[in-house]
C-alpha atoms as a PDB file:
ATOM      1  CA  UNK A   1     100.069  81.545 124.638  1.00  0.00           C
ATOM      2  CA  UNK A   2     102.771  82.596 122.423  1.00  0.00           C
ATOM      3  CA  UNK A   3     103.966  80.493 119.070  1.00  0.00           C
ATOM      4  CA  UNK A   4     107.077  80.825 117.964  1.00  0.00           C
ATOM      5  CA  UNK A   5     108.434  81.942 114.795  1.00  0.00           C
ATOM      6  CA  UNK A   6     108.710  78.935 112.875  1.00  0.00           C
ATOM      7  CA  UNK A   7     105.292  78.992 113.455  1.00  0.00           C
ATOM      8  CA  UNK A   8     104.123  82.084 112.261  1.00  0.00           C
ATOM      9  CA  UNK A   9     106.015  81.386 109.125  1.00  0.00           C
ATOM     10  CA  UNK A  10     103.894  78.657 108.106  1.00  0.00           C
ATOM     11  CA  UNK A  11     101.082  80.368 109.683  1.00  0.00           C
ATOM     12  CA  UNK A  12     101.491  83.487 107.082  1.00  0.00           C
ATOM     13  CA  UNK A  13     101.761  80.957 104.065  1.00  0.00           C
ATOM     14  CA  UNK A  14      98.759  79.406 105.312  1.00  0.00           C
ATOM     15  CA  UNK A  15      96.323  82.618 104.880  1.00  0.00           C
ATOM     16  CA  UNK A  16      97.785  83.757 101.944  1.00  0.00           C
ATOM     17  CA  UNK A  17      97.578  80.879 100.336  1.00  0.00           C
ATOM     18  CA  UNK A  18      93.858  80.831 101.953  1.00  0.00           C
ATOM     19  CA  UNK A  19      93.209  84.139 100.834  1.00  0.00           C
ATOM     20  CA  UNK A  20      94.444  83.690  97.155  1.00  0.00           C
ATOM     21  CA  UNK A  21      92.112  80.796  96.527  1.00  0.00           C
ATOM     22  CA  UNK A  22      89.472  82.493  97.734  1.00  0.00           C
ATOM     23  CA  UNK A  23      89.984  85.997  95.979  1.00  0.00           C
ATOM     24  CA  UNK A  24      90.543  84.041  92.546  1.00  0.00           C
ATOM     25  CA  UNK A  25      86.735  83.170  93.270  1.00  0.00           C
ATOM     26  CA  UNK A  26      85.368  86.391  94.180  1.00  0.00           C
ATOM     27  CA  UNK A  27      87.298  87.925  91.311  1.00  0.00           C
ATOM     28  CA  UNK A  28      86.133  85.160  88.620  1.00  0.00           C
ATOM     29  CA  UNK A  29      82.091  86.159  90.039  1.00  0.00           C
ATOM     30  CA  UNK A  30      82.553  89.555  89.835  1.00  0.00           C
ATOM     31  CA  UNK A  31      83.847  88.860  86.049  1.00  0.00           C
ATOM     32  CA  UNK A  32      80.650  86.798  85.270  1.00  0.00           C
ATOM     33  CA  UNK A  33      78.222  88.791  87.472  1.00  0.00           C
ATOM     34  CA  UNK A  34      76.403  89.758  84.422  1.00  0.00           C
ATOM     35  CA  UNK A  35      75.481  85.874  83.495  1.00  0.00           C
ATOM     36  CA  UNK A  36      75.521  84.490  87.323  1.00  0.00           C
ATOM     37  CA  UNK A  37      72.821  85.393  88.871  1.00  0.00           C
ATOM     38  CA  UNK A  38      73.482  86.348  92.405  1.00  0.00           C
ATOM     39  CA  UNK A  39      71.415  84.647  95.581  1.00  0.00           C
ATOM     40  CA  UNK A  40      71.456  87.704  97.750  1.00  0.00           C
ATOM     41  CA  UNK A  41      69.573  87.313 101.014  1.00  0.00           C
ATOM     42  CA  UNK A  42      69.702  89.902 104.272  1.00  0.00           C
ATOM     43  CA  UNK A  43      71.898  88.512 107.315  1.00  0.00           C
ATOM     44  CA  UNK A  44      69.835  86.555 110.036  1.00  0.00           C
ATOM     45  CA  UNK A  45      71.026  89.448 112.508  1.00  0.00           C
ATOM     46  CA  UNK A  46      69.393  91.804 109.975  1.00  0.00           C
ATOM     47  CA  UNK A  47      72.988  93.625 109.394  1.00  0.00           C
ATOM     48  CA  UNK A  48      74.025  93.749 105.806  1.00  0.00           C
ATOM     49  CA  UNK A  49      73.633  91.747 102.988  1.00  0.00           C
ATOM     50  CA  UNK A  50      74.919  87.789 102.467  1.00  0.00           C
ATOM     51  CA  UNK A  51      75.202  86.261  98.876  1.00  0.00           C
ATOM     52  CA  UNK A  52      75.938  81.757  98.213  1.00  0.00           C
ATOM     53  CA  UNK A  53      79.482  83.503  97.614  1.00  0.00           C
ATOM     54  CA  UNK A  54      79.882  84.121 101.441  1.00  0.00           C
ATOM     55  CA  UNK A  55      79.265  80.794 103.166  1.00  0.00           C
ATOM     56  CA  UNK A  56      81.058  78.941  99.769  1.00  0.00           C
ATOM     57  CA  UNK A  57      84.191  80.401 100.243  1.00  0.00           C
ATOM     58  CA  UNK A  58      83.976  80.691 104.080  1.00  0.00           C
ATOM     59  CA  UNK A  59      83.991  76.757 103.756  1.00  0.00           C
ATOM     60  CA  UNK A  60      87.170  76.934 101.131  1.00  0.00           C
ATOM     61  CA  UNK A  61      88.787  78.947 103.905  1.00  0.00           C
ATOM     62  CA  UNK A  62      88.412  77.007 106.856  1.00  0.00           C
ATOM     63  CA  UNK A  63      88.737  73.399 105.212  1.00  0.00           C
ATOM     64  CA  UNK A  64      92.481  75.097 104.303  1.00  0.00           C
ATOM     65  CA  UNK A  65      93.388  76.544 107.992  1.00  0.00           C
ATOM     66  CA  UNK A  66      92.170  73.657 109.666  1.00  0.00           C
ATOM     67  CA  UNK A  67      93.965  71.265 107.395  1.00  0.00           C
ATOM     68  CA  UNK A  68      97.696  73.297 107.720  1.00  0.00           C
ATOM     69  CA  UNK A  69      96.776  74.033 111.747  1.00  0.00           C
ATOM     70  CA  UNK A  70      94.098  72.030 113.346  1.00  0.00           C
ATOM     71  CA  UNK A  71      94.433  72.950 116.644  1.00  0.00           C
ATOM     72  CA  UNK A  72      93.809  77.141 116.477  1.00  0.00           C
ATOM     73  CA  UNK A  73      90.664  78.046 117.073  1.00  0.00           C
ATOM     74  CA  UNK A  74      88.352  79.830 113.957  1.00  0.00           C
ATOM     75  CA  UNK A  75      86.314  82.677 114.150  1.00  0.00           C
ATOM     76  CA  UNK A  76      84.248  83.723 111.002  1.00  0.00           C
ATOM     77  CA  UNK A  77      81.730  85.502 109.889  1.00  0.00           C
ATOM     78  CA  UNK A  78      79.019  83.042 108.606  1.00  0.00           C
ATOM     79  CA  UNK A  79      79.800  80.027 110.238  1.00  0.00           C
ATOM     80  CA  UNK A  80      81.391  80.329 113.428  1.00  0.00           C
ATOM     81  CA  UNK A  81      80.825  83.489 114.660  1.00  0.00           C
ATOM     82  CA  UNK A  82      80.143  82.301 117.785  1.00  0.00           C
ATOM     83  CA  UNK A  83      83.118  81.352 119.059  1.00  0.00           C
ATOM     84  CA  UNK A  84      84.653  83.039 122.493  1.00  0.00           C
ATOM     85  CA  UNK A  85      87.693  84.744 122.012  1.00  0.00           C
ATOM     86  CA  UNK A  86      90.437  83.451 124.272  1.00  0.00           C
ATOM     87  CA  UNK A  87      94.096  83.441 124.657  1.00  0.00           C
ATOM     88  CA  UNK A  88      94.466  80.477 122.176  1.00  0.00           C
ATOM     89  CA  UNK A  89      96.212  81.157 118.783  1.00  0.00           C
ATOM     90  CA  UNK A  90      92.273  82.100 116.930  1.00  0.00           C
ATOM     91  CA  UNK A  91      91.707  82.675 113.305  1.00  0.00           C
ATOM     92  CA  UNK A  92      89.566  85.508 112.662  1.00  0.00           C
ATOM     93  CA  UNK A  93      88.211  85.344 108.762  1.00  0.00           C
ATOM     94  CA  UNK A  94      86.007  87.773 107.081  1.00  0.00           C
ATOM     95  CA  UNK A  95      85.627  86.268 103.919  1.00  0.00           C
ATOM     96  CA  UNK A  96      84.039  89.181 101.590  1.00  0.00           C
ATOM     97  CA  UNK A  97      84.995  92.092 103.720  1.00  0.00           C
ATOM     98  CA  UNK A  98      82.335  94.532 101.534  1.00  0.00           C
ATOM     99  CA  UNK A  99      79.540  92.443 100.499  1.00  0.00           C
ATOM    100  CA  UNK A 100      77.693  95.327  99.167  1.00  0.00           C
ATOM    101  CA  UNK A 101      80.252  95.969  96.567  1.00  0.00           C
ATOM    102  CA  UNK A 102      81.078  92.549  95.749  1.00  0.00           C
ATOM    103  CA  UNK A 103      77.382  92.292  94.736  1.00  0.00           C
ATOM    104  CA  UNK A 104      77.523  95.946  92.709  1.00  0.00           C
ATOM    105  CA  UNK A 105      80.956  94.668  90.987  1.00  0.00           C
ATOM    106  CA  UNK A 106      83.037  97.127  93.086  1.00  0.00           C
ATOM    107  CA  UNK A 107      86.589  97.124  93.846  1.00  0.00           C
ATOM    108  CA  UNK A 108      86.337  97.751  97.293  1.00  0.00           C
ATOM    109  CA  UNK A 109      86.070  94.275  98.554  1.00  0.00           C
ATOM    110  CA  UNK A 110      88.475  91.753  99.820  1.00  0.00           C
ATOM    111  CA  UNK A 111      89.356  88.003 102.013  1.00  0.00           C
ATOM    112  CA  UNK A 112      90.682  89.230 105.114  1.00  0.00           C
ATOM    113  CA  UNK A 113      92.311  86.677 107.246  1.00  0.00           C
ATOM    114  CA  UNK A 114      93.937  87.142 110.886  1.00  0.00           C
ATOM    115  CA  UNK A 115      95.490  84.910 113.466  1.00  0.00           C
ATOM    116  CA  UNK A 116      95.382  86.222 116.854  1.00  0.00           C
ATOM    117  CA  UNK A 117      97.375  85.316 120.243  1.00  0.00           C
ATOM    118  CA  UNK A 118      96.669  86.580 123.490  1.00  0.00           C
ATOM    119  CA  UNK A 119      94.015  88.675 121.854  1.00  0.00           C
ATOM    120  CA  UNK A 120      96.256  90.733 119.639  1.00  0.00           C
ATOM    121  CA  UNK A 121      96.456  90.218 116.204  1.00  0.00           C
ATOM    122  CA  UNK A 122     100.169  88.730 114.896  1.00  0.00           C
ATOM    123  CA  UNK A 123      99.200  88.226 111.516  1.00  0.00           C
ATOM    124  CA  UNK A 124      97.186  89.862 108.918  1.00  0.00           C
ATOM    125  CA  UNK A 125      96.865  89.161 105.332  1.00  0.00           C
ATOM    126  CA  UNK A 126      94.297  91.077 103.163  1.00  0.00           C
ATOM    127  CA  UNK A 127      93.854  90.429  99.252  1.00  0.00           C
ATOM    128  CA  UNK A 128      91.816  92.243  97.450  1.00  0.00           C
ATOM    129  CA  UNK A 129      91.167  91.140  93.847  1.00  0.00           C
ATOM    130  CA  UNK A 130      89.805  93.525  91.416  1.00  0.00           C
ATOM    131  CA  UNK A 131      92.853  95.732  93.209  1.00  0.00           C
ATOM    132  CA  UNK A 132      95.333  92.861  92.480  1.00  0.00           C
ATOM    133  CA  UNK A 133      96.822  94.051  95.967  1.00  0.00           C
ATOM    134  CA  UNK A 134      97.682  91.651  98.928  1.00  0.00           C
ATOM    135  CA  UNK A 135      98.455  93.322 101.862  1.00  0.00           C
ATOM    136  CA  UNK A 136     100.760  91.171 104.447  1.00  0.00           C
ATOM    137  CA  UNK A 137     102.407  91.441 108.330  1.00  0.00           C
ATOM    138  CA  UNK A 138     104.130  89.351 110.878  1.00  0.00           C
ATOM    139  CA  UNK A 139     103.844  91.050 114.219  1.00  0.00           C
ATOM    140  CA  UNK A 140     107.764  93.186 114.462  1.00  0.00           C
ATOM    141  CA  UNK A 141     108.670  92.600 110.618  1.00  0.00           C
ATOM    142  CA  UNK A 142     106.983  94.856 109.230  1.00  0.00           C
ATOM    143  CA  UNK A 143     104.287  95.637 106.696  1.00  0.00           C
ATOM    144  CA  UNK A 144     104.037  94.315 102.929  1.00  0.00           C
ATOM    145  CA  UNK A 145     102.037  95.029  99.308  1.00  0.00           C
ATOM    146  CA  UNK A 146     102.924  92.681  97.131  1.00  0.00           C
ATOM    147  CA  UNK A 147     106.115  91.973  99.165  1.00  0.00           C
ATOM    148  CA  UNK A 148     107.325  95.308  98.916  1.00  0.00           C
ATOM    149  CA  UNK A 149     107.443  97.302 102.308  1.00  0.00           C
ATOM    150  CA  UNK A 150     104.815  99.889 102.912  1.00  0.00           C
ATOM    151  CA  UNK A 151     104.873 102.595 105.664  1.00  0.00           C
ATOM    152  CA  UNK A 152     102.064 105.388 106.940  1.00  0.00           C
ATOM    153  CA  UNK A 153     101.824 108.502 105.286  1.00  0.00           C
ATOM    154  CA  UNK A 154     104.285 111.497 107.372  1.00  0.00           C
ATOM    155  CA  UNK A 155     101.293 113.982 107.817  1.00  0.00           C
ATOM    156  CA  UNK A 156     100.916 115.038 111.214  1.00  0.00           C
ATOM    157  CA  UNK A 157      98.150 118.093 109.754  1.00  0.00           C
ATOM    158  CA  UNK A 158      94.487 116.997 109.927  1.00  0.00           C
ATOM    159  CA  UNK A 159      94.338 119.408 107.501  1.00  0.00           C
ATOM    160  CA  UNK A 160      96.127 117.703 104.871  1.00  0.00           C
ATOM    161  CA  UNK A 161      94.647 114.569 105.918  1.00  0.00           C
ATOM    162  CA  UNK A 162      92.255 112.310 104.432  1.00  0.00           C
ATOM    163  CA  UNK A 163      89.878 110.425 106.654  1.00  0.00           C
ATOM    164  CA  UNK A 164      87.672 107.476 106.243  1.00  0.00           C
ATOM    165  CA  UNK A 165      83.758 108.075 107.952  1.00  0.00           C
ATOM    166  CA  UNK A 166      81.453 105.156 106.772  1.00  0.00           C
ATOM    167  CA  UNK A 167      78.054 106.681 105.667  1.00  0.00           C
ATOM    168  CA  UNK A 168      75.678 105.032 108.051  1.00  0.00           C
ATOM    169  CA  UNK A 169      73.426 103.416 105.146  1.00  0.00           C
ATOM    170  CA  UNK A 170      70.105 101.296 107.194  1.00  0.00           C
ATOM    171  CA  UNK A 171      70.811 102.645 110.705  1.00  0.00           C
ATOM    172  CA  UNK A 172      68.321 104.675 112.522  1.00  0.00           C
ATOM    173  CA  UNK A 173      68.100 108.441 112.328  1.00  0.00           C
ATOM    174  CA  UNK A 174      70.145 109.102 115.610  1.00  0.00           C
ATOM    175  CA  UNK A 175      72.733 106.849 114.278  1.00  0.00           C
ATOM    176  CA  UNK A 176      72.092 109.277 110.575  1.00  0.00           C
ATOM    177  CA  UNK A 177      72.385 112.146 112.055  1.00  0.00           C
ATOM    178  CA  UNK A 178      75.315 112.027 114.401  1.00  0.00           C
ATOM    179  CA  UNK A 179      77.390 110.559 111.206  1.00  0.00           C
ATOM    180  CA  UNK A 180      76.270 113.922 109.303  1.00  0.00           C
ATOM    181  CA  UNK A 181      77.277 115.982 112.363  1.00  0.00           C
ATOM    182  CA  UNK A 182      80.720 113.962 112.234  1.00  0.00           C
ATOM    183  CA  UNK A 183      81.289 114.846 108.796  1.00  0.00           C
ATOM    184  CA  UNK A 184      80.275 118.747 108.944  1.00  0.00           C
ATOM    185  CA  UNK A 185      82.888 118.786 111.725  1.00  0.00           C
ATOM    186  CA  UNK A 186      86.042 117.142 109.271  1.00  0.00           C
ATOM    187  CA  UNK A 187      84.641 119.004 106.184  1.00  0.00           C
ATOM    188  CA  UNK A 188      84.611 122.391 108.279  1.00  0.00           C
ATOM    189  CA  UNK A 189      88.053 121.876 109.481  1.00  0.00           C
ATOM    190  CA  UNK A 190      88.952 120.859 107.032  1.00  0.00           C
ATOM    191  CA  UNK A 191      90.625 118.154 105.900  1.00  0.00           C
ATOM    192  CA  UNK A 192      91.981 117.487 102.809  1.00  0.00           C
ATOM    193  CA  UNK A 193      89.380 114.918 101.645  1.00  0.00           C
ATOM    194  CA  UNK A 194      86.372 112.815 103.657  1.00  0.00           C
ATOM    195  CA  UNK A 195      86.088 109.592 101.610  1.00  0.00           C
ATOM    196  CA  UNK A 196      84.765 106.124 102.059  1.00  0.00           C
ATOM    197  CA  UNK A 197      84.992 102.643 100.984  1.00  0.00           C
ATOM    198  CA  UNK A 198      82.668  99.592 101.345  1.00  0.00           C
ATOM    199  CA  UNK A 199      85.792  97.231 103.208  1.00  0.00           C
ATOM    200  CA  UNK A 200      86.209  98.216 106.320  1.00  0.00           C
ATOM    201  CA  UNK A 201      89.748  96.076 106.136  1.00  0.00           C
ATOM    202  CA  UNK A 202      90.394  98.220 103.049  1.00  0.00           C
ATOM    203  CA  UNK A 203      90.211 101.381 104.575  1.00  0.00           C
ATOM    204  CA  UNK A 204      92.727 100.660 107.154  1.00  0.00           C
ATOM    205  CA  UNK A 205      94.719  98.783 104.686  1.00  0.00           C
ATOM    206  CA  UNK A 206      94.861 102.480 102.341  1.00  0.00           C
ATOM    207  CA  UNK A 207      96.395 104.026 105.699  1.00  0.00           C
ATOM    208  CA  UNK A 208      99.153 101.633 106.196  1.00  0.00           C
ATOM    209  CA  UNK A 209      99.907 102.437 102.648  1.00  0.00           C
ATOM    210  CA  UNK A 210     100.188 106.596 103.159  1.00  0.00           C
ATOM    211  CA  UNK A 211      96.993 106.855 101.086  1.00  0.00           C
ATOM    212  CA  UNK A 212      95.084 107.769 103.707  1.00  0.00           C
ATOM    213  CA  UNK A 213      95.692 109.500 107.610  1.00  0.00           C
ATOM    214  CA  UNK A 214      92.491 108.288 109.517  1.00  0.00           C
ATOM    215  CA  UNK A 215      89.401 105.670 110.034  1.00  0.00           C
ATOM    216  CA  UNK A 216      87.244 105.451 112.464  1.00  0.00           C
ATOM    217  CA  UNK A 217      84.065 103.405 112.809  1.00  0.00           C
ATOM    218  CA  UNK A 218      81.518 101.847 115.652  1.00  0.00           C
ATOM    219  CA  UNK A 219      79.678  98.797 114.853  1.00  0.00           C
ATOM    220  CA  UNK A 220      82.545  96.620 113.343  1.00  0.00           C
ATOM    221  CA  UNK A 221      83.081  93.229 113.968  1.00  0.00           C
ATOM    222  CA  UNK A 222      86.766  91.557 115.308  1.00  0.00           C
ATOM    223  CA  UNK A 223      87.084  89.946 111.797  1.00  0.00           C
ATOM    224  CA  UNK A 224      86.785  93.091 110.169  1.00  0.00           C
ATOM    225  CA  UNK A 225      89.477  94.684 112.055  1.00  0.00           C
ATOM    226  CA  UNK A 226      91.719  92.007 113.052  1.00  0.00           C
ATOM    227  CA  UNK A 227      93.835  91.478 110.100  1.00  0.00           C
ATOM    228  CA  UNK A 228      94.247  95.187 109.099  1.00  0.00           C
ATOM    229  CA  UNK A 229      94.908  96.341 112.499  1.00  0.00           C
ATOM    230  CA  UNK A 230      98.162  93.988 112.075  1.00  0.00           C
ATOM    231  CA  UNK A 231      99.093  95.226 109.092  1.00  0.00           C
ATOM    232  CA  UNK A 232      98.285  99.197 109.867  1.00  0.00           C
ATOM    233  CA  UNK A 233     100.682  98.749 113.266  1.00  0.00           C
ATOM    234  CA  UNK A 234     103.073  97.165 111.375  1.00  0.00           C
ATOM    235  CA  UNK A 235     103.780  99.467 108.630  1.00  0.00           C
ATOM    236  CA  UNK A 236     104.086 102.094 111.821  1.00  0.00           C
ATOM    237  CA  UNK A 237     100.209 103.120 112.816  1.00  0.00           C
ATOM    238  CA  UNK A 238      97.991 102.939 115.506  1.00  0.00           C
ATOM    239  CA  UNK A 239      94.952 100.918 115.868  1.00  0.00           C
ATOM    240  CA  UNK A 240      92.917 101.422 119.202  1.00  0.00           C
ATOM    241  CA  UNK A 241      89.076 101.960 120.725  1.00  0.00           C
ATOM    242  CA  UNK A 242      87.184 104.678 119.770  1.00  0.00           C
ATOM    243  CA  UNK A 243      87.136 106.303 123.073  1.00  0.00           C
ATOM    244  CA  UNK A 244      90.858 104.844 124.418  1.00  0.00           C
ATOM    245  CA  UNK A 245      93.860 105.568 122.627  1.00  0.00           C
ATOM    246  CA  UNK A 246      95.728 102.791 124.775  1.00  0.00           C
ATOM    247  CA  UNK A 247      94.224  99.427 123.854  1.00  0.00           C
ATOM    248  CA  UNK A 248      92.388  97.859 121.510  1.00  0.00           C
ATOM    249  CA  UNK A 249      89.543  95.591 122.287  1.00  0.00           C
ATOM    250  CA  UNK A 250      88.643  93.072 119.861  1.00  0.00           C
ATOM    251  CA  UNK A 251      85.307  92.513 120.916  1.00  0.00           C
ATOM    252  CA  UNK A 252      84.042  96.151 121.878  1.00  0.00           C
ATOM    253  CA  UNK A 253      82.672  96.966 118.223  1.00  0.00           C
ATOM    254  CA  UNK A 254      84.726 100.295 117.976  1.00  0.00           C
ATOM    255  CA  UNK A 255      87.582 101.174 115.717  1.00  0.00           C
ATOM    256  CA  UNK A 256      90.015 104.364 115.724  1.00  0.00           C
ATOM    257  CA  UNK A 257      93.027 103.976 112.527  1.00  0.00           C
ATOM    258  CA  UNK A 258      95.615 106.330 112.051  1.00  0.00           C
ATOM    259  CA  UNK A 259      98.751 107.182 110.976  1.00  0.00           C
ATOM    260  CA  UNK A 260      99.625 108.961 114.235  1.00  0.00           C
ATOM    261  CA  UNK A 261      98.428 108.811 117.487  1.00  0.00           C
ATOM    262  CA  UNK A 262      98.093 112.879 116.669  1.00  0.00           C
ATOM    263  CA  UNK A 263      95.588 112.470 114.387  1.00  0.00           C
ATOM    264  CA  UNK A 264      93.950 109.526 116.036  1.00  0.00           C
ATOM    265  CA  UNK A 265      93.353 111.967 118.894  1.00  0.00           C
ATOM    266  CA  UNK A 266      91.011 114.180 116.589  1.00  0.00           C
ATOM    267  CA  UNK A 267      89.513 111.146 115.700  1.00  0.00           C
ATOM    268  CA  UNK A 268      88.698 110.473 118.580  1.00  0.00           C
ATOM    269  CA  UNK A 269      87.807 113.655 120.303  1.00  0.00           C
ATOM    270  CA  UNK A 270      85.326 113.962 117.398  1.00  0.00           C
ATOM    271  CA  UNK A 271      83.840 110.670 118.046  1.00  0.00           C
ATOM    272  CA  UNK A 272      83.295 111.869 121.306  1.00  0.00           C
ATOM    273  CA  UNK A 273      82.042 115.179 121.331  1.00  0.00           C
ATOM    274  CA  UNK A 274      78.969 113.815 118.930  1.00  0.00           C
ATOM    275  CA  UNK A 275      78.412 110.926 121.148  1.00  0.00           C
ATOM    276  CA  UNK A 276      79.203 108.120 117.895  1.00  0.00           C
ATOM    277  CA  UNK A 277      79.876 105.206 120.175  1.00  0.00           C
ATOM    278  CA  UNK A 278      76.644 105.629 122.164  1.00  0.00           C
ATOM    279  CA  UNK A 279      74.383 106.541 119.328  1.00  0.00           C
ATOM    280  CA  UNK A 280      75.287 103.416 117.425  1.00  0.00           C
ATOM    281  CA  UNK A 281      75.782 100.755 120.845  1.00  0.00           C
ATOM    282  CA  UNK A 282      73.484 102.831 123.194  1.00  0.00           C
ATOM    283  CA  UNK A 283      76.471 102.395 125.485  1.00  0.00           C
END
């Protein structure tokens, strides 16, 4: 069900200007974090951490994209997560992408805002506050920071690559252990640096920039992804399954970002060899 590009113009205004409300908030809490107190709760599916910031802004969001396009469908995090994924032209919103640090006063957090067609994301915008960084694509224009045109890092060496392994923080010991095993292998390699970040969207945002060569992650959600993924093809990456370097599934809870499908292959031959899909999905 394609749009056209008229469309997607007012489409992109419509999640930035989203977005920028929204970050304005999250940045003005994390300013008065010290005299706000904080109602932090666990998730009803037991995964992660939700504060009154989360559902309040969620609400900000989707009272905007409705209003500028009432007929796409939403997808969210809090409140309408839900919702089938079809071929309709779908918002996908994570509205603090990195709770966690949001509640510690981190950087690392952001509004992450996708609409996706046929499945595949066409536009991503990403704004992370305490960064002052907004991250924007249109599916075949290209990739933007604060309208200036990024592009993936030129490093085709895993050795002079620095790659993204979330530390599996509440997950069971199989889960533990096969992320340690992971990270022996990189760090043995080696790599140039193993680092992580609390925003999923983040991390694969620091790749489209050339800060970063690869990312890879099970147990994400399509909100988390969708808006990055975007904006990581876009400024010349790949985005893909953890175990299939040829599509991308939305709704499969697997993630492989890199620079080059070169490196994404280690990623994922890595991924495989420990068994990280199956330890985490039992699939």
């Amino acid at each position: 069900m394609p749009i056209n590009n008229c469309e997607l113009d007012a489409a992109l205004q419509l999640a930035l200007r989203a977005a920028h409300g929204v970050a304005c908030t999250i940045d003005k809490a994390i300013e008065e974090r010290d005299t706000t107190l904080l109602d932090i709760q666990t998730r009803e599916n037991g995964e992660g951490l939700i504060t009154q910031y989360d559902k309040q802004c969620e609400e900000e969001i989707i009272a905007i994209l409705r209003l500028g396009a009432p007929s796409y469908d939403i997808i969210s995090e809090e409140l309408h997560s839900d919702t089938v994924l079809t071929d309709a032209p779908t918002w996908m919103v994570s509205t603090i992408n990195g709770t966690s640090s949001f509640i510690h006063g981190l950087f690392d957090c952001c509004v992450s805002i996708a609409l996706v067609v046929d499945k595949e994301p066409v536009i991503g915008v990403v704004n992370a506050p305490r960064l002052h960084e907004v991250y924007s694509a249109i599916r075949g224009r290209g990739a933007y920071l604060n309208g200036q045109r990024i592009r993936v890092s030129e490093t085709r060496s895993i050795n002079q690559s620095v790659v993204y392994l979330h530390n599996p923080c509440g997950e069971g010991e199989v889960v533990v252990n096969t992320v340690i095993e992971m990270q022996k292998e990189f760090t043995r390699m080696p790599v140039h640096a193993l680092r992580v970040h609390g925003s999923v969207a983040l991390d694969m945002c620091f790749i489209a920039t050339g800060r970063a060569e690869l990312f890879l992650k099970v147990g994400v959600d399509p909100w988390d992804v969708a808006a990055a993924t975007a904006i990581v093809r876009e400024a010349g990456g790949v985005v893909h399954d953890i175990d299939n370097l040829n599509i991308l599934d939305l709704t499969t809870c697997t993630v492989c970002c890199a620079n080059s499908s070169e490196i994404s292959n280690i990623g994922v031959g890595v991924a495989a060899k420990h068994g990280y899909k199956k330890s985490v999905l039992g699939c």
